[in-house]
Protein backbone atom coordinates (compact mmCIF):
# COMPACT_ATOMS: atom_id res chain seq x y z
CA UNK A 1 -7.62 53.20 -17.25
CA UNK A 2 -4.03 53.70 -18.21
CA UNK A 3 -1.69 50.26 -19.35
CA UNK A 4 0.88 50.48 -16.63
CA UNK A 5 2.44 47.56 -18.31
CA UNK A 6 6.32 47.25 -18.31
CA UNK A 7 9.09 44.36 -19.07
CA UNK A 8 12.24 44.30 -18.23
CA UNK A 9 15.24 43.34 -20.36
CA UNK A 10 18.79 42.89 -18.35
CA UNK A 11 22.41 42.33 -19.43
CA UNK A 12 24.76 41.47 -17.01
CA UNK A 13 28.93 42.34 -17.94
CA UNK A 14 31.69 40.84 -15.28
CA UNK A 15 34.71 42.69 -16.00
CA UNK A 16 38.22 41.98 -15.60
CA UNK A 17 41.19 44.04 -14.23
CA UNK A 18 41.55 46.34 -17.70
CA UNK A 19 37.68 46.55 -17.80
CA UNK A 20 37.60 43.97 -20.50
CA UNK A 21 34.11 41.69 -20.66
CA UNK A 22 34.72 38.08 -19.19
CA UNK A 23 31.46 37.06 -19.13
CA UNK A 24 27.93 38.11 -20.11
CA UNK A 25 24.52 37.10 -19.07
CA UNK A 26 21.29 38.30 -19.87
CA UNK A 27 17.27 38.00 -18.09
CA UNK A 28 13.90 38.66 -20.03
CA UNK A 29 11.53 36.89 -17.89
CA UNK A 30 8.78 37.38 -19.83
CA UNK A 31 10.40 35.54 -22.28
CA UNK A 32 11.37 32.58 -20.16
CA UNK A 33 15.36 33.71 -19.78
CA UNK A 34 16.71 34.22 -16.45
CA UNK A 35 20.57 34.35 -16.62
CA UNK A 36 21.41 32.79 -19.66
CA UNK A 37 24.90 33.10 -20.74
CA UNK A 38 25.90 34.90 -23.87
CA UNK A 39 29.43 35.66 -25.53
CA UNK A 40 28.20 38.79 -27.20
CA UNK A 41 25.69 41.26 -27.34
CA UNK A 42 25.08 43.97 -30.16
CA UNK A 43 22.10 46.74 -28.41
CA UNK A 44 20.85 49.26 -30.82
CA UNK A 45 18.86 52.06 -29.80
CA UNK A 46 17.09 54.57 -31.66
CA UNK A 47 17.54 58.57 -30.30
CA UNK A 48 14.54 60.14 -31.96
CA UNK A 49 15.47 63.82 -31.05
CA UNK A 50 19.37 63.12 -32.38
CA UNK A 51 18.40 61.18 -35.20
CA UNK A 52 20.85 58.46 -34.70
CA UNK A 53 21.15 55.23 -33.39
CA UNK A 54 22.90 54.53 -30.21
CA UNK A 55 25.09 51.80 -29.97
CA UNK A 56 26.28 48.63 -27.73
CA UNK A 57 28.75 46.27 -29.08
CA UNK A 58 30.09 44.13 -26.69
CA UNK A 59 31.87 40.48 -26.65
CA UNK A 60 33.80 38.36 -23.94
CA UNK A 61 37.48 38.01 -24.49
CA UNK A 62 36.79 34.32 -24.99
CA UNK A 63 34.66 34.33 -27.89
CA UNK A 64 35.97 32.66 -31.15
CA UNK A 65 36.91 34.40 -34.34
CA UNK A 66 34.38 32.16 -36.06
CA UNK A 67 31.81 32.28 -33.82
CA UNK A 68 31.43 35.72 -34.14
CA UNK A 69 31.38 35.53 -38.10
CA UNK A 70 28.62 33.54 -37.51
CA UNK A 71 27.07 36.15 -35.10
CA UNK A 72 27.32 38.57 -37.48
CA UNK A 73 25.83 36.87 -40.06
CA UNK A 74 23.04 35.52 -38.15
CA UNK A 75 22.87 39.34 -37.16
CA UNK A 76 22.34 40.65 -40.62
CA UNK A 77 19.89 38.53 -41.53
CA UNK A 78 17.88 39.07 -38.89
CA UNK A 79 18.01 42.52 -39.58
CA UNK A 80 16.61 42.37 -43.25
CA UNK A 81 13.93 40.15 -41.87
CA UNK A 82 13.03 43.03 -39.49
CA UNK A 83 13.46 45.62 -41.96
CA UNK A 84 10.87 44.31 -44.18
CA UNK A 85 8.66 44.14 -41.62
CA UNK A 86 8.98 47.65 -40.43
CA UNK A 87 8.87 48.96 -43.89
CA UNK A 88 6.70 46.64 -45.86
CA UNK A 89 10.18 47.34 -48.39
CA UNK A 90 10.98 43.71 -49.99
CA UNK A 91 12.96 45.25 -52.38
CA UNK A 92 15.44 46.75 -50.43
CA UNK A 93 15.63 43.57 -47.89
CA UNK A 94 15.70 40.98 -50.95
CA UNK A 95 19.26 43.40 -51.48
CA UNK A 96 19.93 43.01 -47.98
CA UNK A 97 19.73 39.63 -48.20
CA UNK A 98 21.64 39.28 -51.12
CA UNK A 99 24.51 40.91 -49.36
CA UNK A 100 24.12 38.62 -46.51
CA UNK A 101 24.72 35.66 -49.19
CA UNK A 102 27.37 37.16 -50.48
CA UNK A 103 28.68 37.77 -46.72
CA UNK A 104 28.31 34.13 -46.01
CA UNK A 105 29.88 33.02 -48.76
CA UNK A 106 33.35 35.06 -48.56
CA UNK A 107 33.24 33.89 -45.06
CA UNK A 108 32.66 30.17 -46.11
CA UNK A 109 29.85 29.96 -43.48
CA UNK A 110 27.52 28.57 -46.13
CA UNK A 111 27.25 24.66 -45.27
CA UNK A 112 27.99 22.50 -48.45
C-alpha cells in the first residue's frame, strides 16, 4: 500500500508598487499555523542534481535593523543544532557554535 502522505508548507508575500515585500505570512497546518505573520523568511533548498543549494531570502521593508541581527543569530544557531544532527559531527558544530558566540557578541546581542 503506498504512503500517499503529503503536508503543505505556504508563504504568503504582499508586494508593493516596486515589488518590495510589505508583509509576509506563512500556514503549516499540521503544525497548528494558519496565517501567522512573519517579517522575514530565509528558505533553503537543496538541488541534488546541481549540487547547490537554492535560495530564498526575503524580509518586509518594515523590519528593524536589530531584529534581524537577532534573526540571524537565532538562524545560525539553529543551523549548528541541525547540522549535528544530520551529521552526528559535534566537532564541527561545537565550531559553529563558537562562531555564533563570537557573532553575538560583536553584535552585543548577548544579554548581560
Amino acid at each position: 500500500m503506498p504512503n500517499n502522505l503529503k503536508s503543505e508548507i505556504n508563504i504568503v508575500v504582499e508586494l508593493d508598487e516596486n515589488r518590495v515585500p510589505e508583509k509576509l505570512s506563512w500556514t503549516a497546518r499540521d503544525g497548528g499555523v494558519v496565517n501567522e505573520p512573519s517579517k522575514a523568511v530565509m528558505l533553503s533548498v537543496w538541488d541534488s542534481r546541481a549540487q547547490e543549494s537554492m535560495r530564498i531570502d526575503l524580509w518586509t521593508k518594515d523590519m528593524p535593523v536589530d531584529e534581524m541581527k537577532t534573526f540571524f543569530h537565532q538562524t545560525l544557531v539553529s543551523m549548528s543544532d541541525t547540522f549535528e544532527r544530520a551529521t552526528n559531527d559535534k566537532k564541527m558544530a561545537d565550531t559553529m557554535k563558537d562562531f555564533c558566540d563570537y557573532f553575538a557578541e560583536k553584535l552585543e546581542l548577548k544579554k548581560q
